[in-house]
Each structure stands twice: as structure tokens, then as C-alpha cells.
PDB file of N, CA and C in Angstrom:
ATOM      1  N   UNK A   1     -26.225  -2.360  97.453  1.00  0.00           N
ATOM      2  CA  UNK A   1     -25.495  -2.515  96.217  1.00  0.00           C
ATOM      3  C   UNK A   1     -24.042  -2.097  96.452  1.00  0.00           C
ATOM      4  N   UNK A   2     -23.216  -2.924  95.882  1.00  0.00           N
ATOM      5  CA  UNK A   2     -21.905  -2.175  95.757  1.00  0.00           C
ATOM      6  C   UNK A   2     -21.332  -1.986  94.623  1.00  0.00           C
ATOM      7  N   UNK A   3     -20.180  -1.016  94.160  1.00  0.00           N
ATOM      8  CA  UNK A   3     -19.320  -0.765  92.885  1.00  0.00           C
ATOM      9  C   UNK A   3     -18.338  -1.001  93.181  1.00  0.00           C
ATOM     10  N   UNK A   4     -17.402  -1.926  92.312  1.00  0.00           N
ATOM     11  CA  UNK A   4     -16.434  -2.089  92.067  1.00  0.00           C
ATOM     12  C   UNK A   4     -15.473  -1.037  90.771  1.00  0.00           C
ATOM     13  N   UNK A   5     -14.648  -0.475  90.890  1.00  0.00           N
ATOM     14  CA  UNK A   5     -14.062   0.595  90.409  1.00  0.00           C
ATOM     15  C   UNK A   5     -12.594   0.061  90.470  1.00  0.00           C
ATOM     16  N   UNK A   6     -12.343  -0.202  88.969  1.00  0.00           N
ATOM     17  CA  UNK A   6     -11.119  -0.603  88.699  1.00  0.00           C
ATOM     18  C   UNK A   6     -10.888   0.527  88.239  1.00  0.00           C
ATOM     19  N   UNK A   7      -9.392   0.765  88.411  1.00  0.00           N
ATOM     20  CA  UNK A   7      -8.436   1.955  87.380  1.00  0.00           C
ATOM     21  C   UNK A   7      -7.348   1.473  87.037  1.00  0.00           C
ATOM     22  N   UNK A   8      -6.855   1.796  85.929  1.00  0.00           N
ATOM     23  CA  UNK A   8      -5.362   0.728  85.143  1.00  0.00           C
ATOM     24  C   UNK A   8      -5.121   1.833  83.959  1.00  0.00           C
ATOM     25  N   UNK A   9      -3.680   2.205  84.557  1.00  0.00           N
ATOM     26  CA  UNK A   9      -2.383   2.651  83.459  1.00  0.00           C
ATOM     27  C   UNK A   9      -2.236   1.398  82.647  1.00  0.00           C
ATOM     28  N   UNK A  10      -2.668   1.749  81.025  1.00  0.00           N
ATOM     29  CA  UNK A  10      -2.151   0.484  79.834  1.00  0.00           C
ATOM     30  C   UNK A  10      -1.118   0.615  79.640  1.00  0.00           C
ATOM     31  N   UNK A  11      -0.320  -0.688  79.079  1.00  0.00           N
ATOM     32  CA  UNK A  11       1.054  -0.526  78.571  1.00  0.00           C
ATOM     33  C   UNK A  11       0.405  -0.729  77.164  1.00  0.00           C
ATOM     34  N   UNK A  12       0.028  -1.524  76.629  1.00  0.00           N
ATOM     35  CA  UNK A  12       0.291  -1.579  75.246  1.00  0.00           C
ATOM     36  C   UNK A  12      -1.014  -2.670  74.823  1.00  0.00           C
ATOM     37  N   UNK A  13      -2.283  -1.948  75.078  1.00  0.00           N
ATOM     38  CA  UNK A  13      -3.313  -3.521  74.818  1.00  0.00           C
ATOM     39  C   UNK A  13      -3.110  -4.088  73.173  1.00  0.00           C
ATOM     40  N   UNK A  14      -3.514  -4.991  73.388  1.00  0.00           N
ATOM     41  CA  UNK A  14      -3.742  -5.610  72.821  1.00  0.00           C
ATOM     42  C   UNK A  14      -5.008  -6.785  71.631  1.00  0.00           C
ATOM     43  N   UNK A  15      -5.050  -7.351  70.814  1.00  0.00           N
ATOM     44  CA  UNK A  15      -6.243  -8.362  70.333  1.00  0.00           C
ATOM     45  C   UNK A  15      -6.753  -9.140  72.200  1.00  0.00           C
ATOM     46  N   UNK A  16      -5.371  -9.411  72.399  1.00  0.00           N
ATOM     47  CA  UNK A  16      -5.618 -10.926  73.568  1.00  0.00           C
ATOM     48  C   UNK A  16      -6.765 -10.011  74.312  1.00  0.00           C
ATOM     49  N   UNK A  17      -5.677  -8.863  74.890  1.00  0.00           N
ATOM     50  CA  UNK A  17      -6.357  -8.047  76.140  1.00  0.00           C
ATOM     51  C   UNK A  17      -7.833  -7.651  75.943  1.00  0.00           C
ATOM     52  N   UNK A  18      -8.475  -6.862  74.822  1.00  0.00           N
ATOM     53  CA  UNK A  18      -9.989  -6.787  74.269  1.00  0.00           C
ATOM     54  C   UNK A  18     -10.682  -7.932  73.990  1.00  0.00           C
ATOM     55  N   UNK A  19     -10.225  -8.840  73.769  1.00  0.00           N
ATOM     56  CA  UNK A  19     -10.628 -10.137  74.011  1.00  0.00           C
ATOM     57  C   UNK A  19     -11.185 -10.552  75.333  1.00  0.00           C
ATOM     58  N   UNK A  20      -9.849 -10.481  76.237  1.00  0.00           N
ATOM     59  CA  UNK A  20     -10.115 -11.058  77.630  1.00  0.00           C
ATOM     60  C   UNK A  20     -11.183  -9.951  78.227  1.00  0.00           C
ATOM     61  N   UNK A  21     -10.845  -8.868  77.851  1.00  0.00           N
ATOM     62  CA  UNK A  21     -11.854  -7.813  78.755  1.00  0.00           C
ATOM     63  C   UNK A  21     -13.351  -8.092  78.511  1.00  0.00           C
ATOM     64  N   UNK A  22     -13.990  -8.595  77.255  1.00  0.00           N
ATOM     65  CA  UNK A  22     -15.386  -8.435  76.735  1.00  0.00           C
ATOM     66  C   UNK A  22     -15.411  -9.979  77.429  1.00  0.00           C
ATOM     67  N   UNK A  23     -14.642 -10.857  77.472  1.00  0.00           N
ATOM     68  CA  UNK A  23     -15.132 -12.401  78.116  1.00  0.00           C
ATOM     69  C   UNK A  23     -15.435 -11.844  79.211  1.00  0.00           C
ATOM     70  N   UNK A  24     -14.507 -11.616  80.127  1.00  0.00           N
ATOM     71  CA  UNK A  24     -15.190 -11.350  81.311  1.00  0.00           C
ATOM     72  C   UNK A  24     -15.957 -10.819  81.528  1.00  0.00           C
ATOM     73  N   UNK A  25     -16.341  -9.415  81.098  1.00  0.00           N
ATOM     74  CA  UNK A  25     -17.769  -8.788  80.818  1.00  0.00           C
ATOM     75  C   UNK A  25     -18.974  -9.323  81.491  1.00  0.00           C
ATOM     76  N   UNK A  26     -18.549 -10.495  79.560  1.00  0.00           N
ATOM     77  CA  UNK A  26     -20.084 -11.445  79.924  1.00  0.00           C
ATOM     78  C   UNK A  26     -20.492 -12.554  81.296  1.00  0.00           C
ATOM     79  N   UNK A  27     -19.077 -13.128  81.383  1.00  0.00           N
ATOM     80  CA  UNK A  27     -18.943 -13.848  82.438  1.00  0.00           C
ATOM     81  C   UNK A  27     -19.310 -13.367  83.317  1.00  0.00           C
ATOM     82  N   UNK A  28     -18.923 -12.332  84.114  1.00  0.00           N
ATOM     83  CA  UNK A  28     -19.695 -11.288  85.566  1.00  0.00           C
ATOM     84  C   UNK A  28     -21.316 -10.634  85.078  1.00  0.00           C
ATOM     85  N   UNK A  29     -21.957 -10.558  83.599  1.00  0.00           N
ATOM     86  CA  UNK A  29     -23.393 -11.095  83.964  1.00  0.00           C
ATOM     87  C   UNK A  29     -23.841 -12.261  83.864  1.00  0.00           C
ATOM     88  N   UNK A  30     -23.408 -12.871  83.052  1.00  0.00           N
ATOM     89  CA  UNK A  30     -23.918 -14.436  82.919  1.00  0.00           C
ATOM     90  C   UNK A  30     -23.854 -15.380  83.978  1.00  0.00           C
ATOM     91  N   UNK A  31     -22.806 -15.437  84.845  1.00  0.00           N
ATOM     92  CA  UNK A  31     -22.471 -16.554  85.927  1.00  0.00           C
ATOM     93  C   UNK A  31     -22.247 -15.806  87.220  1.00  0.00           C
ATOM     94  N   UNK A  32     -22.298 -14.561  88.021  1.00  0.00           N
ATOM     95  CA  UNK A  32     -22.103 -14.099  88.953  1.00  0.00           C
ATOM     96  C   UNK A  32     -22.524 -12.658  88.941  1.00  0.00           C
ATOM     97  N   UNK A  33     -24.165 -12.673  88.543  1.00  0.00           N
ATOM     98  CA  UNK A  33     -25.111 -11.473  88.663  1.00  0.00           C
ATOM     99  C   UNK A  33     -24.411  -9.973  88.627  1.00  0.00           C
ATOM    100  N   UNK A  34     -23.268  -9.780  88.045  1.00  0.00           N
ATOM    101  CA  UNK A  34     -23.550  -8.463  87.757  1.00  0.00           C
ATOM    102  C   UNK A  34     -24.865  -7.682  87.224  1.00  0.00           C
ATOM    103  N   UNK A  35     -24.850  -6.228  87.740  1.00  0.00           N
ATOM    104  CA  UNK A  35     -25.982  -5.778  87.513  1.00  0.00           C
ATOM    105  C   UNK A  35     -25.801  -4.565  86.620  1.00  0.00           C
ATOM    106  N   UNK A  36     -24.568  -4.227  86.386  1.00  0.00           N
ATOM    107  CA  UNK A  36     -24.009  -3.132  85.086  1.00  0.00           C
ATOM    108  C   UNK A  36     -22.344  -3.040  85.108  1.00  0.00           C
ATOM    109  N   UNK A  37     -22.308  -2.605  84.184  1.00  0.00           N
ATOM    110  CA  UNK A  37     -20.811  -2.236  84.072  1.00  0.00           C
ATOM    111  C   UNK A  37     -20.823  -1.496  82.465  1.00  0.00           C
ATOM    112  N   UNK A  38     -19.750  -0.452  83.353  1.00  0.00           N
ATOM    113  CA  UNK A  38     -19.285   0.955  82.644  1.00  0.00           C
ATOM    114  C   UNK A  38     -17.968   0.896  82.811  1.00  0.00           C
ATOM    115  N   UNK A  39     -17.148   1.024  81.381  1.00  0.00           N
ATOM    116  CA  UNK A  39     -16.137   1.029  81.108  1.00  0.00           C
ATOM    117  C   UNK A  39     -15.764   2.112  80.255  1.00  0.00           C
ATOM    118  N   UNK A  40     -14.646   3.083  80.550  1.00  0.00           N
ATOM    119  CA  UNK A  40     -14.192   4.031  79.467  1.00  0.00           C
ATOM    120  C   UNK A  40     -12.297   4.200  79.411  1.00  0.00           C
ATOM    121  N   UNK A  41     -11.950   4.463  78.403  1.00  0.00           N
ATOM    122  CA  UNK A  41     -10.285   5.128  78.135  1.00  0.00           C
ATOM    123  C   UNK A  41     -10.247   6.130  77.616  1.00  0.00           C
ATOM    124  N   UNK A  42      -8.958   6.878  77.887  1.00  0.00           N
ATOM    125  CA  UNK A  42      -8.474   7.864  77.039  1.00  0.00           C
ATOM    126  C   UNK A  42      -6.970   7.730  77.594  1.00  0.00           C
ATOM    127  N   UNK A  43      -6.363   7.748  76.324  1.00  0.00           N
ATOM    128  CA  UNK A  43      -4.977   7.282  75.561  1.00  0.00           C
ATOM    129  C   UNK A  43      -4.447   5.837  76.818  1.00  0.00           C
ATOM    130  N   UNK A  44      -4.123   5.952  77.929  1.00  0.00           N
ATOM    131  CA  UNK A  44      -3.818   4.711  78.186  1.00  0.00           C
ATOM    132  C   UNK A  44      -4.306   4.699  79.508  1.00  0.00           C
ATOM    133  N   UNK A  45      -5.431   5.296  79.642  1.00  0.00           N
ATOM    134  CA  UNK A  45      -5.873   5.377  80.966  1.00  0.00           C
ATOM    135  C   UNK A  45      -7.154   4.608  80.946  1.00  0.00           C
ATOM    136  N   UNK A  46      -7.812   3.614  81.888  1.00  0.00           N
ATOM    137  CA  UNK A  46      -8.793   2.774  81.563  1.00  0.00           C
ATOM    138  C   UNK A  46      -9.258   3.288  83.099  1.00  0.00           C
ATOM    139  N   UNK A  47     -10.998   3.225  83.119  1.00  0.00           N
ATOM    140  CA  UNK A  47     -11.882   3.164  84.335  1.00  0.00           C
ATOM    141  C   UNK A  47     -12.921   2.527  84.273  1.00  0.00           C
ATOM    142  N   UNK A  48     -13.014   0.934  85.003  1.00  0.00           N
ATOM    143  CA  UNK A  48     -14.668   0.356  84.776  1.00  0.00           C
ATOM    144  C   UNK A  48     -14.982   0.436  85.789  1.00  0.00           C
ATOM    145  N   UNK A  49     -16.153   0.427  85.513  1.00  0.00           N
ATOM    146  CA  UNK A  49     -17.103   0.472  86.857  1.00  0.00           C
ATOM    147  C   UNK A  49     -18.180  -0.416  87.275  1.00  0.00           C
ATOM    148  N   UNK A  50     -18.090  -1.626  88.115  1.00  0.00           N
ATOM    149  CA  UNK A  50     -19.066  -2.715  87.876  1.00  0.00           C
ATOM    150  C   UNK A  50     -20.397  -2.461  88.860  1.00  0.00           C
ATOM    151  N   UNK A  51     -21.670  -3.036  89.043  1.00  0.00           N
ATOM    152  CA  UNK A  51     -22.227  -2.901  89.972  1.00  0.00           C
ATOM    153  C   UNK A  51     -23.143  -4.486  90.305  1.00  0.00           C
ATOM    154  N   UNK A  52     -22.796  -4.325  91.691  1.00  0.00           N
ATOM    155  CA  UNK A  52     -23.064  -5.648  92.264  1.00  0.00           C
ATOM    156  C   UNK A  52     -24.073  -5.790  93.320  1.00  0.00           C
ATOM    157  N   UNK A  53     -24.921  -7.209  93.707  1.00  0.00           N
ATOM    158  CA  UNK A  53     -25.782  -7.080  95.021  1.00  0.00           C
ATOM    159  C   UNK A  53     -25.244  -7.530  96.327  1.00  0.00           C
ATOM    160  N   UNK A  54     -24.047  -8.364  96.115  1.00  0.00           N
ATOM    161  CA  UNK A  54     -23.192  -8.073  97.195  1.00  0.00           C
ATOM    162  C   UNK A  54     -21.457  -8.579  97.123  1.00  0.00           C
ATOM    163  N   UNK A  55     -21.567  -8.856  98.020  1.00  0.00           N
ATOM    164  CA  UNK A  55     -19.758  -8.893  98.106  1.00  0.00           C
ATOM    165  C   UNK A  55     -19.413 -10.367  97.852  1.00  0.00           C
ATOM    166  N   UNK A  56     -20.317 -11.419  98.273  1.00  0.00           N
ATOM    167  CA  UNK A  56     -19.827 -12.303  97.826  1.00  0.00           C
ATOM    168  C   UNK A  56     -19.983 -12.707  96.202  1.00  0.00           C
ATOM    169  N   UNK A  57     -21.188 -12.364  95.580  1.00  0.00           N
ATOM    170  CA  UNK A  57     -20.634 -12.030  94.201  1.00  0.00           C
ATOM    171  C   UNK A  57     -19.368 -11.792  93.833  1.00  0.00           C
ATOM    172  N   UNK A  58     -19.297 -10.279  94.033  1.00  0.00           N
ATOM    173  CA  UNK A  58     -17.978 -10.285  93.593  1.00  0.00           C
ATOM    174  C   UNK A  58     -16.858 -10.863  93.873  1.00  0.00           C
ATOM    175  N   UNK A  59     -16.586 -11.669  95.310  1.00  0.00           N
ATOM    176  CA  UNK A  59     -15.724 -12.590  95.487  1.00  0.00           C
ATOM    177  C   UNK A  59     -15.829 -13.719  94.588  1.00  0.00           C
ATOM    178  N   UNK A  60     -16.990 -14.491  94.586  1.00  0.00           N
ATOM    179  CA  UNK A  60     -16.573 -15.293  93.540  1.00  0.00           C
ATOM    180  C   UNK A  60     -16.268 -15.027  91.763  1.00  0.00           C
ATOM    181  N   UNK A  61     -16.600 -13.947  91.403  1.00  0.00           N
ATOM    182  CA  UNK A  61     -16.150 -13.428  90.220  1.00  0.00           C
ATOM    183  C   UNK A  61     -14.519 -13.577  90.255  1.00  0.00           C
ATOM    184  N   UNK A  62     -13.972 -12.727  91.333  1.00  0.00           N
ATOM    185  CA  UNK A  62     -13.008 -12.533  91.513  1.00  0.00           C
ATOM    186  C   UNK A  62     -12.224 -14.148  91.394  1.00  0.00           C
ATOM    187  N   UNK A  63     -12.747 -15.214  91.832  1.00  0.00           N
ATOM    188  CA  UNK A  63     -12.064 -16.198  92.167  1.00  0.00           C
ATOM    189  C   UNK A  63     -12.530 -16.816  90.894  1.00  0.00           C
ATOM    190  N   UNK A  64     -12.717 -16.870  89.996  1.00  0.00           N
ATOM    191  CA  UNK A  64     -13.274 -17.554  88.855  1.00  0.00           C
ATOM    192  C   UNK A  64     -11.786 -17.852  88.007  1.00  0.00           C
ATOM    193  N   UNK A  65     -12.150 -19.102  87.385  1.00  0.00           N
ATOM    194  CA  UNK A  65     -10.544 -19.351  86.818  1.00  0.00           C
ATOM    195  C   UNK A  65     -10.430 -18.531  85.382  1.00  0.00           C
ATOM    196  N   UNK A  66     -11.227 -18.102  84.943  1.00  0.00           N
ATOM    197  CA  UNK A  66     -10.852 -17.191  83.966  1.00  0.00           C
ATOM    198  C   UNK A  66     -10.740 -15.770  84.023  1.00  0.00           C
ATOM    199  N   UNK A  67     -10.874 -15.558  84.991  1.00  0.00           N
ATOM    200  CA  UNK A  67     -10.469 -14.006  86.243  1.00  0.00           C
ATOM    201  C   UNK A  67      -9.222 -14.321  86.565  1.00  0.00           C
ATOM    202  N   UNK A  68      -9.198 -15.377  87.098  1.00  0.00           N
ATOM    203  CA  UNK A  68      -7.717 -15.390  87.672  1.00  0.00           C
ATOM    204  C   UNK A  68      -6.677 -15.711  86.898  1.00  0.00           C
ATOM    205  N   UNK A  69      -6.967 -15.879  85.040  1.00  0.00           N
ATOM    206  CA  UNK A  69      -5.624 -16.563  84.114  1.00  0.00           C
ATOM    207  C   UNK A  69      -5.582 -14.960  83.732  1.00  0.00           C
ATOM    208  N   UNK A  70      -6.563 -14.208  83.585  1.00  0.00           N
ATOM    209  CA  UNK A  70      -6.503 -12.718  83.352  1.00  0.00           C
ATOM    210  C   UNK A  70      -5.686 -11.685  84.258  1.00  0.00           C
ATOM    211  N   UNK A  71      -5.720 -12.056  85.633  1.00  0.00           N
ATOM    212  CA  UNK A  71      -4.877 -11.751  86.736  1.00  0.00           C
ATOM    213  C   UNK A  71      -3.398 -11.987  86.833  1.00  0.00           C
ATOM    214  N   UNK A  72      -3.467 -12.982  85.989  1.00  0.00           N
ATOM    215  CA  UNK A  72      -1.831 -13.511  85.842  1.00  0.00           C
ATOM    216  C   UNK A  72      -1.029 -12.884  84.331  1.00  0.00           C
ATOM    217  N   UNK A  73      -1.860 -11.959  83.567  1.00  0.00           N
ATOM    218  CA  UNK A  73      -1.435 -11.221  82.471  1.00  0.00           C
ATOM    219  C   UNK A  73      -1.252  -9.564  82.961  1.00  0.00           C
ATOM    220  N   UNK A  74      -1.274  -9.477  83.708  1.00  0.00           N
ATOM    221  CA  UNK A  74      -1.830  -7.852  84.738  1.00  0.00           C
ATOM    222  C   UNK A  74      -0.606  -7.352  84.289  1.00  0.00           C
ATOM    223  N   UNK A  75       0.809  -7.825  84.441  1.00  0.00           N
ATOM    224  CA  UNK A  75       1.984  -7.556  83.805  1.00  0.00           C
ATOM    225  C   UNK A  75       2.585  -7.129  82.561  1.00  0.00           C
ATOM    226  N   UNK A  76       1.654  -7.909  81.766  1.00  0.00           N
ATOM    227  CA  UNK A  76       1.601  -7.976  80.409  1.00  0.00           C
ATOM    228  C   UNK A  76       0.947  -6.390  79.683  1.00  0.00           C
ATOM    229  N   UNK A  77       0.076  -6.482  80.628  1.00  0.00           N
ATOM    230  CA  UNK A  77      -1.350  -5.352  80.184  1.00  0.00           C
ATOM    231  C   UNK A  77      -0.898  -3.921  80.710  1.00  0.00           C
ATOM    232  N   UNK A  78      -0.539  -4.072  82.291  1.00  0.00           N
ATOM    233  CA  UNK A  78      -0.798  -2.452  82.840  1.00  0.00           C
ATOM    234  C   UNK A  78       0.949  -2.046  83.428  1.00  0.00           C
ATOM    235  N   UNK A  79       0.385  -1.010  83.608  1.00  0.00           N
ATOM    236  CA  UNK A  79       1.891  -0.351  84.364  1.00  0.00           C
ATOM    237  C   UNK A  79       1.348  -0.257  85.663  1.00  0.00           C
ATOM    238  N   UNK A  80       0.043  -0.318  85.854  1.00  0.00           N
ATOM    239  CA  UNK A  80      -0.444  -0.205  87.214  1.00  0.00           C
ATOM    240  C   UNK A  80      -2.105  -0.494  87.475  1.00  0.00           C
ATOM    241  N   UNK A  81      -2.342  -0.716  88.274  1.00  0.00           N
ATOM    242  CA  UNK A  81      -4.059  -1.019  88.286  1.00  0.00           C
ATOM    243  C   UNK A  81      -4.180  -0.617  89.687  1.00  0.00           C
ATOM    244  N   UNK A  82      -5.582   0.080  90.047  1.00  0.00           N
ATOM    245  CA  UNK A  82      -5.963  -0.429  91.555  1.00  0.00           C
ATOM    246  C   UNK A  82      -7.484  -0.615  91.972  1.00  0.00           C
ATOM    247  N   UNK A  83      -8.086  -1.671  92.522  1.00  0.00           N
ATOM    248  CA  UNK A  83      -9.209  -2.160  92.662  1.00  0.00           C
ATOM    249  C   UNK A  83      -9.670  -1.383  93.853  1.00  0.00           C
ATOM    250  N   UNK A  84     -11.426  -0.775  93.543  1.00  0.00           N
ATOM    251  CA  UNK A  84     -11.815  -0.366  94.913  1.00  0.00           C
ATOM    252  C   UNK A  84     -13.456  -0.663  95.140  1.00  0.00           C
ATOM    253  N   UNK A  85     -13.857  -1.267  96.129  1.00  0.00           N
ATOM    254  CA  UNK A  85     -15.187  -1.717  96.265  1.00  0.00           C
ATOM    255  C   UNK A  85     -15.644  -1.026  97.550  1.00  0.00           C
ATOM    256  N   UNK A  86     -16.601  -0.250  96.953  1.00  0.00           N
ATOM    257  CA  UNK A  86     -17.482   0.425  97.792  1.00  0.00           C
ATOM    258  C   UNK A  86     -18.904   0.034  97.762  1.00  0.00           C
ATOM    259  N   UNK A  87     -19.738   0.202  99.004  1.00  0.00           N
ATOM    260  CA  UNK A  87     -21.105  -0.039  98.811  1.00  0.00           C
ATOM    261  C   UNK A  87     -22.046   1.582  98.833  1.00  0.00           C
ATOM    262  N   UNK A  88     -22.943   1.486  98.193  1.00  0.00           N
ATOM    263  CA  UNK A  88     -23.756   2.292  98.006  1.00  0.00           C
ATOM    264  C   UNK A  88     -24.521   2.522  98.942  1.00  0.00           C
ATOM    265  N   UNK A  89     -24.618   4.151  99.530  1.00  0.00           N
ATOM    266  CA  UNK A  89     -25.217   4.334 100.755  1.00  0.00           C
ATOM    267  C   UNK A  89     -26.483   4.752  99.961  1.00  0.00           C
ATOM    268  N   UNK A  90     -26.856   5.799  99.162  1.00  0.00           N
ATOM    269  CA  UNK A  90     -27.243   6.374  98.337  1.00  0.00           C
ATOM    270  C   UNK A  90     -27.607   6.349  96.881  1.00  0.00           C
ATOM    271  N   UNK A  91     -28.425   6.459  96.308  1.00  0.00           N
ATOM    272  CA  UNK A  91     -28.339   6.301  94.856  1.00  0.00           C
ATOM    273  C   UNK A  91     -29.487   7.487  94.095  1.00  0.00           C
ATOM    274  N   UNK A  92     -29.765   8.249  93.662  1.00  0.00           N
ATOM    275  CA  UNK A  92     -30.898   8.714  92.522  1.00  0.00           C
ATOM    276  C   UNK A  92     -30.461   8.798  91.226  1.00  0.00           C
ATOM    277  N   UNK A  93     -31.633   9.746  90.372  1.00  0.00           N
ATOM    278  CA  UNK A  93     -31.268  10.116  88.928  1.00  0.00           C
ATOM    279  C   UNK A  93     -32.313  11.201  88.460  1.00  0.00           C
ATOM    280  N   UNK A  94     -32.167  11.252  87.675  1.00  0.00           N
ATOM    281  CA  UNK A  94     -33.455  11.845  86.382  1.00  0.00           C
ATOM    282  C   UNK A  94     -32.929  12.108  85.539  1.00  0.00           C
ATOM    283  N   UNK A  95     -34.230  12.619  85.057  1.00  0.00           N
ATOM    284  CA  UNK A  95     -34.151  13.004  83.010  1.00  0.00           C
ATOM    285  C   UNK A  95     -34.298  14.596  83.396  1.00  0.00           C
ATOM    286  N   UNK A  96     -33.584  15.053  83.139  1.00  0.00           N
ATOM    287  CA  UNK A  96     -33.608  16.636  82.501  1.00  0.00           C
ATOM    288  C   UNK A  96     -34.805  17.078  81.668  1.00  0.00           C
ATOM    289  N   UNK A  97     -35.589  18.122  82.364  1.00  0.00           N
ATOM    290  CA  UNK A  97     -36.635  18.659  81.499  1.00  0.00           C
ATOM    291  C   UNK A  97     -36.329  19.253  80.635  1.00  0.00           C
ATOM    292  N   UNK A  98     -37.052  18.999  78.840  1.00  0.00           N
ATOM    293  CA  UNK A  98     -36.759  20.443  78.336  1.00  0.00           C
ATOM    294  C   UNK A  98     -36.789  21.784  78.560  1.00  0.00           C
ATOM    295  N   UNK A  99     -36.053  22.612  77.592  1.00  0.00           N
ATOM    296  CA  UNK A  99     -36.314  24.263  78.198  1.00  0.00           C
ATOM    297  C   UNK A  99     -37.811  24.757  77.088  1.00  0.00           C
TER     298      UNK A  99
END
């Protein structure tokens, strides 16, 4: 598995920008198997976090023409962004017992 881990300084979102963000969303599960994604802000700081079964997935996400008209607003949206894809060596979890 790998995660993709975007981070982006906002300038000023927007209707368009929450718009474009929830399309793509769906688009990376609907048409190029994403397998989760976690997204959070605070005041203009954004972190999602996607998870994928491999890399060419996410290449073609990446290359999708409504990824890439979103890519061409990056100006519009951030003061800065930076993309990082790592694969998962490791993974667990649990539920916390009560006391």
C-alpha cells in the first residue's frame, strides 16, 4: 500500500476550490481505486492523506484531466503545496479497552 500526503498553505479558498476538492475525492474512489482518504485544516493549513494499492494508480489519478485543470488553479488556491508518496512497510491498530 502506499500514502499519498499532500500539505498546502491556503490563500483564500474558496466555493470553486471545495467544490473541486470533494470532485476529486470521488473521482480517486470511483475511477482509480482509492482505498481512503483523510483530510483536515486549521486556519490555512490543509493535510490529506490518500491511500492507494499502488503507484500506478496514483499516476493515473494524477494524470486525469480533471486533476490536471485543478493543477492549473494551484496558484489561485495555495501559497505553497508539497506532494509526498510513501509506501507502507508496516501497518496495525486497535480499539482501546475499557478501564
Amino acid at each position: 500500500m502506499y500514502l499519498v500526503v499532500f500539505t498546502a498553505e491556503l490563500i483564500e479558498p474558496d466555493q470553486h476550490y471545495f467544490a473541486m476538492a470533494e470532485k476529486l475525492r470521488q473521482l480517486a474512489f470511483d475511477d482509480y481505486g482509492c482505498l481512503g482518504f483523510e483530510a483536515v485544516s486549521e486556519g490555512t493549513s490543509e493535510i490529506a492523506i490518500s491511500r492507494w494499492d499502488s503507484l500506478e494508480d496514483i499516476r493515473r489519478w494524477k494524470q486525469d484531466p480533471v486533476h490536471k485543470s485543478a493543477q492549473n488553479l494551484a496558484n489561485k488556491w495555495y501559497k505553497s503545496w508539497k506532494v509526498s508518496i510513501t509506501k507502507v512497510t508496516k501497518e496495525y491498530s486497535g480499539i482501546p479497552k475499557n478501564s
